[in-house]
Protein backbone atom coordinates (compact mmCIF):
# COMPACT_ATOMS: atom_id res chain seq x y z
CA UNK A 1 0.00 0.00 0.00
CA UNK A 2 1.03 3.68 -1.19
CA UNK A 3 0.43 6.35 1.45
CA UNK A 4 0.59 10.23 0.58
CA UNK A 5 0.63 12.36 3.20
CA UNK A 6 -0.10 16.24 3.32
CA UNK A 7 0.79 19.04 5.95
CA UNK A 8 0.15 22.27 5.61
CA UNK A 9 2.30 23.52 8.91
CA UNK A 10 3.28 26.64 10.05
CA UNK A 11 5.94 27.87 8.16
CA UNK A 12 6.02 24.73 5.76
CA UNK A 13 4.00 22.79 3.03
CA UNK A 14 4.89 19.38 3.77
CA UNK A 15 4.56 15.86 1.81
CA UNK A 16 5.26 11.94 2.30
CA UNK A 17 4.80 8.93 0.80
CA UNK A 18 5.44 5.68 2.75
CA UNK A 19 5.24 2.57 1.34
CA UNK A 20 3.60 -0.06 3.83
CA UNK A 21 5.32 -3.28 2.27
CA UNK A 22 8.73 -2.06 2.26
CA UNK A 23 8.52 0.44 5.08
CA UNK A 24 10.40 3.08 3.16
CA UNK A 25 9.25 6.79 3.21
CA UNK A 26 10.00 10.01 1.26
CA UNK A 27 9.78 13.29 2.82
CA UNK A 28 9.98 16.86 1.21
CA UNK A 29 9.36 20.20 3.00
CA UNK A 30 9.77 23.77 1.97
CA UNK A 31 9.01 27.31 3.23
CA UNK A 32 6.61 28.96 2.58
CA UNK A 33 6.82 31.72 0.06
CA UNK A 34 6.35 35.42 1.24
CA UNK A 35 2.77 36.19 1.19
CA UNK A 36 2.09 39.14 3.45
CA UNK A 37 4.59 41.78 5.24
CA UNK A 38 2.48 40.27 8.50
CA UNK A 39 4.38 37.20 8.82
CA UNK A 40 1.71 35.92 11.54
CA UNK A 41 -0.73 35.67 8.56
CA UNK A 42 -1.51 33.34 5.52
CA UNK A 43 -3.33 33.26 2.47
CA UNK A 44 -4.98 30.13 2.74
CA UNK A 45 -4.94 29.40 -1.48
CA UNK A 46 -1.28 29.92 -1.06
CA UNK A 47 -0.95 27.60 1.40
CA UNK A 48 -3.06 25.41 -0.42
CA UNK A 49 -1.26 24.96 -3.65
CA UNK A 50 1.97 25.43 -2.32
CA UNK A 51 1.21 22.13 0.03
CA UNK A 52 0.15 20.37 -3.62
CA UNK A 53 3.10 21.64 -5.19
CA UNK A 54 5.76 20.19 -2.91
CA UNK A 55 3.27 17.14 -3.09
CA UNK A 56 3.57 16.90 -6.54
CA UNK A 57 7.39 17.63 -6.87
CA UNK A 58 7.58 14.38 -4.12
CA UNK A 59 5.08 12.17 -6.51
CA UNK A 60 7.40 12.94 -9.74
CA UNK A 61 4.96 11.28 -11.96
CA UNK A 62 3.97 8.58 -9.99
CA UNK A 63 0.29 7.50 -9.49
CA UNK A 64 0.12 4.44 -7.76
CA UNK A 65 -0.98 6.38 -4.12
CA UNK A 66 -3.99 4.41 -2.57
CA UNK A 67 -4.29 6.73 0.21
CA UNK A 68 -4.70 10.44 1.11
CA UNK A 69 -4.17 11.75 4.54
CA UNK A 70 -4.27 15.27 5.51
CA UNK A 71 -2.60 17.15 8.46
CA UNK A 72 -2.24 20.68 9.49
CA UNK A 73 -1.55 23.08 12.83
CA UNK A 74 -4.39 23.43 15.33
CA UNK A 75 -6.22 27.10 15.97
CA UNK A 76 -5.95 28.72 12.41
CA UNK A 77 -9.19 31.02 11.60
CA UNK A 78 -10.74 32.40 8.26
CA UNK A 79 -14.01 33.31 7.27
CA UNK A 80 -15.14 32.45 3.42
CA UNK A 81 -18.38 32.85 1.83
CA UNK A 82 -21.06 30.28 1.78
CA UNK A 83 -18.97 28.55 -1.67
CA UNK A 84 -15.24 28.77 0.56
CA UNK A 85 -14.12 31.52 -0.82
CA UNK A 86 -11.84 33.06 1.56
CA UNK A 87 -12.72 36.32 2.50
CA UNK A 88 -10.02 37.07 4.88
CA UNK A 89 -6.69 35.83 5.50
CA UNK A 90 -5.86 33.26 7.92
CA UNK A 91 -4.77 33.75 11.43
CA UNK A 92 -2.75 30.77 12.53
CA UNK A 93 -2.39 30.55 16.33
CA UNK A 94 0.81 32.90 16.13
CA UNK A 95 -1.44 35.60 15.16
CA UNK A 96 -2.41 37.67 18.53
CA UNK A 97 -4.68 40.31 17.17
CA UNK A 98 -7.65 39.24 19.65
CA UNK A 99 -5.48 39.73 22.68
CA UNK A 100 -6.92 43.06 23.61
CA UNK A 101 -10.39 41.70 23.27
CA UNK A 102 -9.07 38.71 25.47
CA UNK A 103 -7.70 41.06 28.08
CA UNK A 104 -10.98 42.50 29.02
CA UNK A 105 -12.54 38.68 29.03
CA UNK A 106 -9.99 37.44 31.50
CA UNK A 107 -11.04 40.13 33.97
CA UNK A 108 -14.30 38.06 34.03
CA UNK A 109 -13.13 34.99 36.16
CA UNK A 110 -16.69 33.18 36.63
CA UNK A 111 -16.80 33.25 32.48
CA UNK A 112 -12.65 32.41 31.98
CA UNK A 113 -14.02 29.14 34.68
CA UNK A 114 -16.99 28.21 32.51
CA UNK A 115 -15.42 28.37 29.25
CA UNK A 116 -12.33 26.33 30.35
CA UNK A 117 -14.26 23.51 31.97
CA UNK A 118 -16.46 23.61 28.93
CA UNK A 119 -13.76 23.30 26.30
CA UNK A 120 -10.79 22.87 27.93
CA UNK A 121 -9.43 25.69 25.79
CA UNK A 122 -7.73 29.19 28.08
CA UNK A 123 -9.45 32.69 26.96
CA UNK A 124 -6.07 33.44 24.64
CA UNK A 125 -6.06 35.11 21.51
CA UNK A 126 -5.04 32.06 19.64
CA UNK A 127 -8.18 30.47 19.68
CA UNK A 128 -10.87 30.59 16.63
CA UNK A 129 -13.53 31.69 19.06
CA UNK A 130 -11.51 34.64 20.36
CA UNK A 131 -10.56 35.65 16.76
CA UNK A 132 -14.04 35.16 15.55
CA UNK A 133 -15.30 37.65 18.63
CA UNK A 134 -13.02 40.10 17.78
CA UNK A 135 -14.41 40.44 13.79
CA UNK A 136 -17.35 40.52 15.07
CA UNK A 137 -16.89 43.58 17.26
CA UNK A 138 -14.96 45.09 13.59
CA UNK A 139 -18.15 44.74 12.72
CA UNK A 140 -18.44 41.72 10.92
CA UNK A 141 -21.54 40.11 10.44
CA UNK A 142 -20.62 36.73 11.12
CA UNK A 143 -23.63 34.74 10.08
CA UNK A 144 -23.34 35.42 6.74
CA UNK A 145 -19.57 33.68 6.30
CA UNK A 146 -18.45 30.10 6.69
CA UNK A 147 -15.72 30.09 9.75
CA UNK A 148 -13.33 27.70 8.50
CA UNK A 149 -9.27 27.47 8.72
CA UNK A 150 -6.35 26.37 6.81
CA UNK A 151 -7.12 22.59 7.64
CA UNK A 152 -10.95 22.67 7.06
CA UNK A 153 -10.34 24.88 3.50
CA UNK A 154 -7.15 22.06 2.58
CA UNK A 155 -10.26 19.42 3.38
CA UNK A 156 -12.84 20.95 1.09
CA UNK A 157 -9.82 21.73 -1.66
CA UNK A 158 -9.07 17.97 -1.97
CA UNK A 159 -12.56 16.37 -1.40
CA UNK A 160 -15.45 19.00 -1.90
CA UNK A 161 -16.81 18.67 1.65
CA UNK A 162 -17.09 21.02 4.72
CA UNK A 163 -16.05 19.05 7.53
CA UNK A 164 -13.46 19.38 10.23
CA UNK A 165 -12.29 16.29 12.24
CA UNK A 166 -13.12 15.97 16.14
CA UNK A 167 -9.29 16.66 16.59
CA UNK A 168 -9.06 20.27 14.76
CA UNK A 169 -12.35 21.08 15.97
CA UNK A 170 -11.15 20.82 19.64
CA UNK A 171 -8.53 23.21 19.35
CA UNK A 172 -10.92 25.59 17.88
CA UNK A 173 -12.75 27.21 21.37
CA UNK A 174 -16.04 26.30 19.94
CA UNK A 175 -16.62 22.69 20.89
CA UNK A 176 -17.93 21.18 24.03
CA UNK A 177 -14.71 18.70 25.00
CA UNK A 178 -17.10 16.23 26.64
CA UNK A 179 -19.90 16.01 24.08
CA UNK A 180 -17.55 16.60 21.13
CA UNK A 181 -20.35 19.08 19.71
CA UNK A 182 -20.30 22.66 19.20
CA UNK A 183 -21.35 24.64 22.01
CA UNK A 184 -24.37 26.75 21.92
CA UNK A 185 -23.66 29.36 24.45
CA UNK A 186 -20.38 30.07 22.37
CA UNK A 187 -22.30 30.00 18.87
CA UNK A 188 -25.15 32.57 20.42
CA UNK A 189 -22.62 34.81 21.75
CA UNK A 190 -20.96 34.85 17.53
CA UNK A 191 -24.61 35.48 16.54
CA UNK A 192 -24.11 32.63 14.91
CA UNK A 193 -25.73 28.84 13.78
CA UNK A 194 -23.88 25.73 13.28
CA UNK A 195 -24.93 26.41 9.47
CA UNK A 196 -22.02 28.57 9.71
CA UNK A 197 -19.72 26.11 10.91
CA UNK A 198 -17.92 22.68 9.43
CA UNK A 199 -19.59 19.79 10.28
CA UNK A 200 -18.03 17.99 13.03
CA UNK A 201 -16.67 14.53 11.77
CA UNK A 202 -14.74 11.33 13.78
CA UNK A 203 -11.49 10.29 12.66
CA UNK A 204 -12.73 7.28 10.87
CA UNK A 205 -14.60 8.89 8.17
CA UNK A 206 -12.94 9.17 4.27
CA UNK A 207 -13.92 11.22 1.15
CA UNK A 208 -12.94 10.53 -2.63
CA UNK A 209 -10.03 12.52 -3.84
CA UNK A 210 -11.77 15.52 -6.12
CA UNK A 211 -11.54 15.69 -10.33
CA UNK A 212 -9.14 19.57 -9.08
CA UNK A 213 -7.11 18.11 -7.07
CA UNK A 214 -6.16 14.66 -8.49
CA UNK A 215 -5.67 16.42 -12.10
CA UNK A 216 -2.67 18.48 -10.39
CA UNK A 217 -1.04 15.55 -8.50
CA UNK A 218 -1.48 13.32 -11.21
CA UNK A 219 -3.19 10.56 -9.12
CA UNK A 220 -6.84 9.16 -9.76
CA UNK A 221 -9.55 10.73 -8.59
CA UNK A 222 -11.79 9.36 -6.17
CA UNK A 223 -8.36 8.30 -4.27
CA UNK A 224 -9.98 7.69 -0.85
CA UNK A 225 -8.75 10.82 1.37
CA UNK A 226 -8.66 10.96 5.37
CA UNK A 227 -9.82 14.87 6.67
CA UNK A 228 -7.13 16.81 7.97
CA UNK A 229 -5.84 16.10 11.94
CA UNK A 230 -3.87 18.10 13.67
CA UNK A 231 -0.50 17.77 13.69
CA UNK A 232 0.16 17.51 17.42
CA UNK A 233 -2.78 14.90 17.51
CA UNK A 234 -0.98 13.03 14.45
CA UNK A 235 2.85 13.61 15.96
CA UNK A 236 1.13 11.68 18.94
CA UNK A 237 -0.14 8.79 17.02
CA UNK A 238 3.70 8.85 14.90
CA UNK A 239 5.33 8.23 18.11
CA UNK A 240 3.77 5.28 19.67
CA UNK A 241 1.97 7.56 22.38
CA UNK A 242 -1.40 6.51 22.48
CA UNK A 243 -0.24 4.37 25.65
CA UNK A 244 -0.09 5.69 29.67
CA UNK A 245 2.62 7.06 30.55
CA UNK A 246 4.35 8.03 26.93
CA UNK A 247 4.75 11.67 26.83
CA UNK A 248 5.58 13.40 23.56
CA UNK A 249 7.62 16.89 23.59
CA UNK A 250 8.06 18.74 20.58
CA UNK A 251 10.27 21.37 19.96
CA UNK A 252 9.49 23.07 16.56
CA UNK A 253 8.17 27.10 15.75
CA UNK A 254 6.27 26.16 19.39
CA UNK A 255 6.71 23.74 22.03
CA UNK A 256 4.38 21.26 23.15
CA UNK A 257 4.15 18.54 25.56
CA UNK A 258 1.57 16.03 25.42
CA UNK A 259 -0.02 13.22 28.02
CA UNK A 260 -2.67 10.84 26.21
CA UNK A 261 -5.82 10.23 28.31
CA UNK A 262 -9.17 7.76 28.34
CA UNK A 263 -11.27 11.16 29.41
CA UNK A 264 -10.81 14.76 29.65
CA UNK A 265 -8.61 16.17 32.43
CA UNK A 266 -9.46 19.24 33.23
CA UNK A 267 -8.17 20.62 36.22
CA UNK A 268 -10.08 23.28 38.79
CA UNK A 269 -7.86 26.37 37.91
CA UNK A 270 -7.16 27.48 34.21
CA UNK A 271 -3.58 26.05 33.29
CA UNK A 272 -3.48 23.19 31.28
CA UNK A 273 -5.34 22.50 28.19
CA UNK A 274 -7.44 19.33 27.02
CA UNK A 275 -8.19 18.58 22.87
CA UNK A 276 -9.00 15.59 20.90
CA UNK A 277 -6.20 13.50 18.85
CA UNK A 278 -7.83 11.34 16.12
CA UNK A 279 -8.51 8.75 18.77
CA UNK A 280 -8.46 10.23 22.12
CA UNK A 281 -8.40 13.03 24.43
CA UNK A 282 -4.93 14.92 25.05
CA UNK A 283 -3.83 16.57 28.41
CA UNK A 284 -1.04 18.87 27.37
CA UNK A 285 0.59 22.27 27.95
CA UNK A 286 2.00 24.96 25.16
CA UNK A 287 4.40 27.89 24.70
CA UNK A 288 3.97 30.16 21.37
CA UNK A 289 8.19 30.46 21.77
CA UNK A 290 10.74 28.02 20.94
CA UNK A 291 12.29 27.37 17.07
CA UNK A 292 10.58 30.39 16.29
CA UNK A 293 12.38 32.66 19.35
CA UNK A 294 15.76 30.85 17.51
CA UNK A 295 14.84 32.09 14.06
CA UNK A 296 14.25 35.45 15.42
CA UNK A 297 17.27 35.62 17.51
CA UNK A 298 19.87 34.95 14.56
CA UNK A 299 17.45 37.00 12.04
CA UNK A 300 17.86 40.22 14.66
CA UNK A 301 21.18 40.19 16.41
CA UNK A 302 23.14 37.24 14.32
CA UNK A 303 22.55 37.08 10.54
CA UNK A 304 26.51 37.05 9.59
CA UNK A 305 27.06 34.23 12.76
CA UNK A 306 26.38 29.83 12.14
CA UNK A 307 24.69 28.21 14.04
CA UNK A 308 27.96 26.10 15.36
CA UNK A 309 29.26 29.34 16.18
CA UNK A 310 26.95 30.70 18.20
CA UNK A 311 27.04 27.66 20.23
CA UNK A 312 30.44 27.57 21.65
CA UNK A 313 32.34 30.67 23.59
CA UNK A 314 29.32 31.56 25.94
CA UNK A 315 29.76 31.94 29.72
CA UNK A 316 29.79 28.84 31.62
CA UNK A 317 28.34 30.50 35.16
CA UNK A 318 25.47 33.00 36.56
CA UNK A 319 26.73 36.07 34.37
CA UNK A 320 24.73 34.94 31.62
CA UNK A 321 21.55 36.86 31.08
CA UNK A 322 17.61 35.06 31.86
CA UNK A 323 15.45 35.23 28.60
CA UNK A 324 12.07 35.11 29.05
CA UNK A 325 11.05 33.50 25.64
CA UNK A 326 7.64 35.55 25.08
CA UNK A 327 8.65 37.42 21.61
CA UNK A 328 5.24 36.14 20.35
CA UNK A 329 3.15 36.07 23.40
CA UNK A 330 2.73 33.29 26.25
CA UNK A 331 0.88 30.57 26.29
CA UNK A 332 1.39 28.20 29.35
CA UNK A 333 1.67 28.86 32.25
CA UNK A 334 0.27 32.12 32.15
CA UNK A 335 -1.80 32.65 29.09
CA UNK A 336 -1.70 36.08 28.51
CA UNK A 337 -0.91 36.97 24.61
CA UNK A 338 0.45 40.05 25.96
CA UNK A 339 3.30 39.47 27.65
CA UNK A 340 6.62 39.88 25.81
CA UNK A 341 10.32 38.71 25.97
CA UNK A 342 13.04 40.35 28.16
CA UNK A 343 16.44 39.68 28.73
CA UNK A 344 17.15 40.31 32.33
CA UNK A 345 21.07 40.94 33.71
CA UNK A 346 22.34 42.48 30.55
CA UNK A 347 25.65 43.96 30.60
CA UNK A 348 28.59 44.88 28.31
CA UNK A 349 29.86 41.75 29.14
CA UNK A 350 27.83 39.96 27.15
CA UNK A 351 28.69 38.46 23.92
CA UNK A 352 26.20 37.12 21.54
CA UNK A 353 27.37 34.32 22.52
CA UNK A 354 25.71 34.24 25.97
CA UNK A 355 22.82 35.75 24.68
CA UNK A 356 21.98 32.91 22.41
CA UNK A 357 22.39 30.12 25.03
CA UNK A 358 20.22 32.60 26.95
CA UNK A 359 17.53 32.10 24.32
CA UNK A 360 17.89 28.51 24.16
CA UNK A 361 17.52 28.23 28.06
CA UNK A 362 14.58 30.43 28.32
CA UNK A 363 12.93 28.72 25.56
CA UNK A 364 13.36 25.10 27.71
CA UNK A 365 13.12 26.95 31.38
CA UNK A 366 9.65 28.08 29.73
CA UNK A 367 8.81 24.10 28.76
CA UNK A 368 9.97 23.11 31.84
CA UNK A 369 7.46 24.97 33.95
CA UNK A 370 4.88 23.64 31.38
CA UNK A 371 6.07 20.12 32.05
CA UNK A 372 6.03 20.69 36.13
CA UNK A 373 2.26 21.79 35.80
CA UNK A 374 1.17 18.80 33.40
CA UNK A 375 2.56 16.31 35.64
CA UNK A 376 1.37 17.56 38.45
CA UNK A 377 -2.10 16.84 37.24
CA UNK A 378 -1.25 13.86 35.54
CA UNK A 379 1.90 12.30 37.06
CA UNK A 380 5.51 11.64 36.20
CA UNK A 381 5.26 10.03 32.35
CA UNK A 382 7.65 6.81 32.15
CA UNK A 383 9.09 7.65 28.45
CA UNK A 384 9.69 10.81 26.91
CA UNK A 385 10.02 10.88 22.95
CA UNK A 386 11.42 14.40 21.82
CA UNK A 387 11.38 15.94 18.31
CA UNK A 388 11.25 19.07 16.51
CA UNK A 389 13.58 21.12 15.31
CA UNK A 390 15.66 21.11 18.43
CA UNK A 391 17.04 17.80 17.40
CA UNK A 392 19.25 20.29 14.54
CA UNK A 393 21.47 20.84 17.89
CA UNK A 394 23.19 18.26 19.48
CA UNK A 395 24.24 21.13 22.33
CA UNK A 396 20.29 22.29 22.77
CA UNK A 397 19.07 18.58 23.02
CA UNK A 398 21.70 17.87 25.83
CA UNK A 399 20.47 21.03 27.42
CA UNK A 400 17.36 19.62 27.45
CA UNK A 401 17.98 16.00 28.84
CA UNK A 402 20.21 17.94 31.59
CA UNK A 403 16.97 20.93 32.65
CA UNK A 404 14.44 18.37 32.64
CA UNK A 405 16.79 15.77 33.97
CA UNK A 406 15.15 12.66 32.18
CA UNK A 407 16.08 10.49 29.30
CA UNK A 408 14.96 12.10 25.80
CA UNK A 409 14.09 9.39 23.50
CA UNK A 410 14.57 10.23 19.76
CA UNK A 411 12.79 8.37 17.38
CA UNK A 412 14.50 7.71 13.60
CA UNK A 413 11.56 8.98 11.72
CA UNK A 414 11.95 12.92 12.78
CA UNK A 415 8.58 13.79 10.89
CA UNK A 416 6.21 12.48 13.55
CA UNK A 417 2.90 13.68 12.63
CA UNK A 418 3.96 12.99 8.68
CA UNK A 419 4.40 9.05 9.96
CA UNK A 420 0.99 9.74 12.32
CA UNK A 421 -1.10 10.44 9.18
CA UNK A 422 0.77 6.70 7.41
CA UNK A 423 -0.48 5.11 10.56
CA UNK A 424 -4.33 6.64 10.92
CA UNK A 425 -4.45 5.29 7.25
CA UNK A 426 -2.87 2.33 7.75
CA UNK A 427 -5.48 1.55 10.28
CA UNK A 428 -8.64 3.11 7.93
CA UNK A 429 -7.79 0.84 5.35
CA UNK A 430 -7.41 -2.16 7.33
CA UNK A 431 -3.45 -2.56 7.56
CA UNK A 432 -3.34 -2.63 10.90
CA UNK A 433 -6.03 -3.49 13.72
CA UNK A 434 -5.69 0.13 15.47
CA UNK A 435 -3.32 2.60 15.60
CA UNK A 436 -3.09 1.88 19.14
CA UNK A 437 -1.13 -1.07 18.40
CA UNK A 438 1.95 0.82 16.63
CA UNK A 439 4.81 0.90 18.69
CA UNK A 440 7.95 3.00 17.78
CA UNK A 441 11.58 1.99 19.64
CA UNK A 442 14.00 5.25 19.62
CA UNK A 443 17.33 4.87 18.05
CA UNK A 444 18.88 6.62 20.89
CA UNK A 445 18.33 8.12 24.00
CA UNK A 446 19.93 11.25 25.13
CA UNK A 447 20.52 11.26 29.20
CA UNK A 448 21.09 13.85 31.43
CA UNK A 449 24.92 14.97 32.02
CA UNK A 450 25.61 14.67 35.75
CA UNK A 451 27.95 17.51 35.98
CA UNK A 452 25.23 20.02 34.22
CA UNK A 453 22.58 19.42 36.08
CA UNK A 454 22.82 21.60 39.04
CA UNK A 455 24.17 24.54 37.56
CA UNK A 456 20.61 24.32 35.17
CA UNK A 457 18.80 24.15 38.30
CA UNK A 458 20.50 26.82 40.03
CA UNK A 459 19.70 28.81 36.43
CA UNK A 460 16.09 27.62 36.87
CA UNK A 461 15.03 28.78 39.83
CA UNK A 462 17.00 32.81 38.50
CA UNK A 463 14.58 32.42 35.59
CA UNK A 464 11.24 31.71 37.98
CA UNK A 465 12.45 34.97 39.98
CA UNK A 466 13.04 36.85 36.94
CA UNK A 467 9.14 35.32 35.65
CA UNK A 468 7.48 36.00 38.82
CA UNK A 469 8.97 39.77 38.94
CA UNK A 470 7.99 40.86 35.41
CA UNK A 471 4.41 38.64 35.40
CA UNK A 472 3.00 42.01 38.16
């Protein structure tokens, strides 16, 4: 069997196609191309064909796919008339134009209570819901569009259907996380109907390939195509981590860490968040800083420097600076799309050197506080398997092992939620009994380094002073 995979991510259309007899894969990325001087915005027909393109270049002719399966990033937003047109462009979850909208909702508490135990989503401007309020209040009549995103417009691209998998749909702010059903109380406060909405769909259900779509890939139409996931619900599937006690941690534009669970887990007090994978519920905890705070870093203050470079010569004690890694926001712990970075203890002593392990610390001190309130509702996990970007560094991984002082396993197949969409068709077409059932062994494990780890706790406990003082 012939498996194509598509993900439309955040900064990159990605394809693969993995061959179930031979277990061989091929994998292509690429950037996106430039398409607004907002880069916290896309043009979701760009996106689109640029995700078909790379798809295409990946195929080279071939036609013998037998299955579709679509991925994308959770919390992206556009409206489109009635026929999905778009109308506006999309806001993926980097985009934080609702946070002054979600500033005034937070001093609410009783409603920032009832919406989280609701949908297990924060009041945060990355959410759907929050983005839909605020066109509504720019005056938007919101009934009269279809609220859709970059995953539900990729669906009705390839397939002609306006749906949106339980998975996206949880990450939207608009579904009930219990019933798995829009919520009403949300929908009247939109001035809005469910007409307005994609249907809600399980994972299970599959569409024939459209006349468009298949004429540009070169593959037959009526290919049978799975919806688009998410890609943290696929990445959790493409790591073997449907079972207790597997945590996944990714480390790519954002960081994640992720707990599967048999209900939702929703503690008392806004912190954590709860969504859907394809095939159960997720406990996990986010930052909107980590590859991306990188990027930004070397963009800014380091164009002319390598990456190898800017690794080595750095201060090896306190007289490094604490980076708080909120350039785009924060998510966990504190959820307020406000907040911004700061490097605290900056002096002329400091090369860029120190400044860039300062980054990479702050990014990880950040995860690490996200990783001490997820297990605190849900326990230690016995395996963590890490990927993302981060894996690029040798250095940053070890940093990692040696903060969170546990083994990091690392998996051979380093596009996780590409290999998640291989397996949720694998299992849809009858190649395997469930996806619970794939297991994935790491090719190594990176442990903690003795001799590092007290100086990072030491460093740790600077960057929750330096948090606590600037969070007032």
């Amino acid at each position: 069997m012939k498996i194509l995979v598509l993900e439309s991510s955040t900064s990159s259309a990605k394809a693969m196609v993995y061959d179930t007899d031979k277990k061989l894969s091929s994998v292509k990325t690429r950037p996106y191309s430039r398409m607004f001087d907002n880069m916290t915005v896309h043009n979701a027909q760009t996106v689109f064909d640029e995700t078909l393109t790379v798809a295409k270049e990946l195929l080279d002719g071939r036609s013998d796919i037998d299955m579709i399966s679509l991925g994308g990033t959770w919390h992206s937003l556009c409206l489109t008339d009635k026929d999905m047109n778009p109308v506006t462009p999309v806001l993926p979850w980097c985009y934080t134009g609702a946070s002054d909208l979600c500033r005034k909702v937070r001093e609410d508490t009783d409603y920032v209570h009832r919406y989280y135990h609701k949908t297990g989503c924060m009041v945060n401007a990355i959410y759907p819901f929050f983005k839909l309020r605020m066109f509504k209040e720019m005056g938007f009549d919101l009934s009269g569009y279809m609220a859709a995103g970059q995953n539900v417009y990729n669906t009705y691209r390839m397939t002609g259907k306006k749906l949106v998998t339980e998975c996206v749909a949880s990450g939207t702010g608009l579904m009930n996380i219990y019933n798995k059903k829009y919520e009403p109380e949300l929908l009247r406060e939109l001035g809005i109907s469910e007409s307005s909405l994609p249907e809600i769909i399980p994972y299970d259900r599959i569409y024939p390939l459209a006349k468009e779509p298949a004429s540009v890939l070169g593959l037959k139409e009526g290919t049978p195509v799975i919806p688009s996931n998410s890609d943290g619900g696929l990445n959790q599937i493409g790591v073997g981590a449907l079972k207790k006690g597997v945590m996944t941690f990714s480390v790519g534009t954002s960081g994640a860490i992720r707990l599967t669970t048999e209900a939702p887990i929703i503690p008392e007090e806004p912190s954590t968040w709860c969504y859907l994978s394809p095939k159960s519920w997720l406990s996990g905890a986010a930052t909107s800083g980590a590859c991306n705070c990188i990027d930004w870093f070397k963009e800014t203050f380091a164009k002319a420097e390598t990456y190898s470079n800017l690794e080595t010569g750095f201060k090896e004690d306190s007289g490094r600076p604490i980076f708080l890694p909120f350039v785009f926001g924060e998510r966990c712990p504190g959820w307020n799309d406000d907040r911004r970075g700061i490097f605290e203890n900056l002096n002329a002593s400091c090369s860029v050197q120190d400044l860039y392990k300062a980054v990479q610390e702050g990014i990880l001190f950040n995860l690490y506080q996200c990783y001490e309130t997820l297990t605190a509702v849900n326990g230690i996990p016995e395996h963590i398997k890490l990927s993302g970007g981060i894996l690029n560094s040798p250095c940053w991984t070890q940093m990692c092992a040696d903060i969170f002082e546990k083994d990091m396993e690392v998996d051979k197949q380093s596009q996780s939620s590409l290999m998640g969409g291989v397996v949720l068709a694998m299992e849809l077409a009858g190649e395997i009994a469930s996806v619970e059932d794939f297991c994935v062994e790491p090719v190594s494990v990176v442990r903690p380094e003795p001799s590092h780890v007290e100086v990072y706790r030491k460093r740790y406990q600077n960057y929750l002073e330096c948090y606590r003082t600037f969070i007032k």
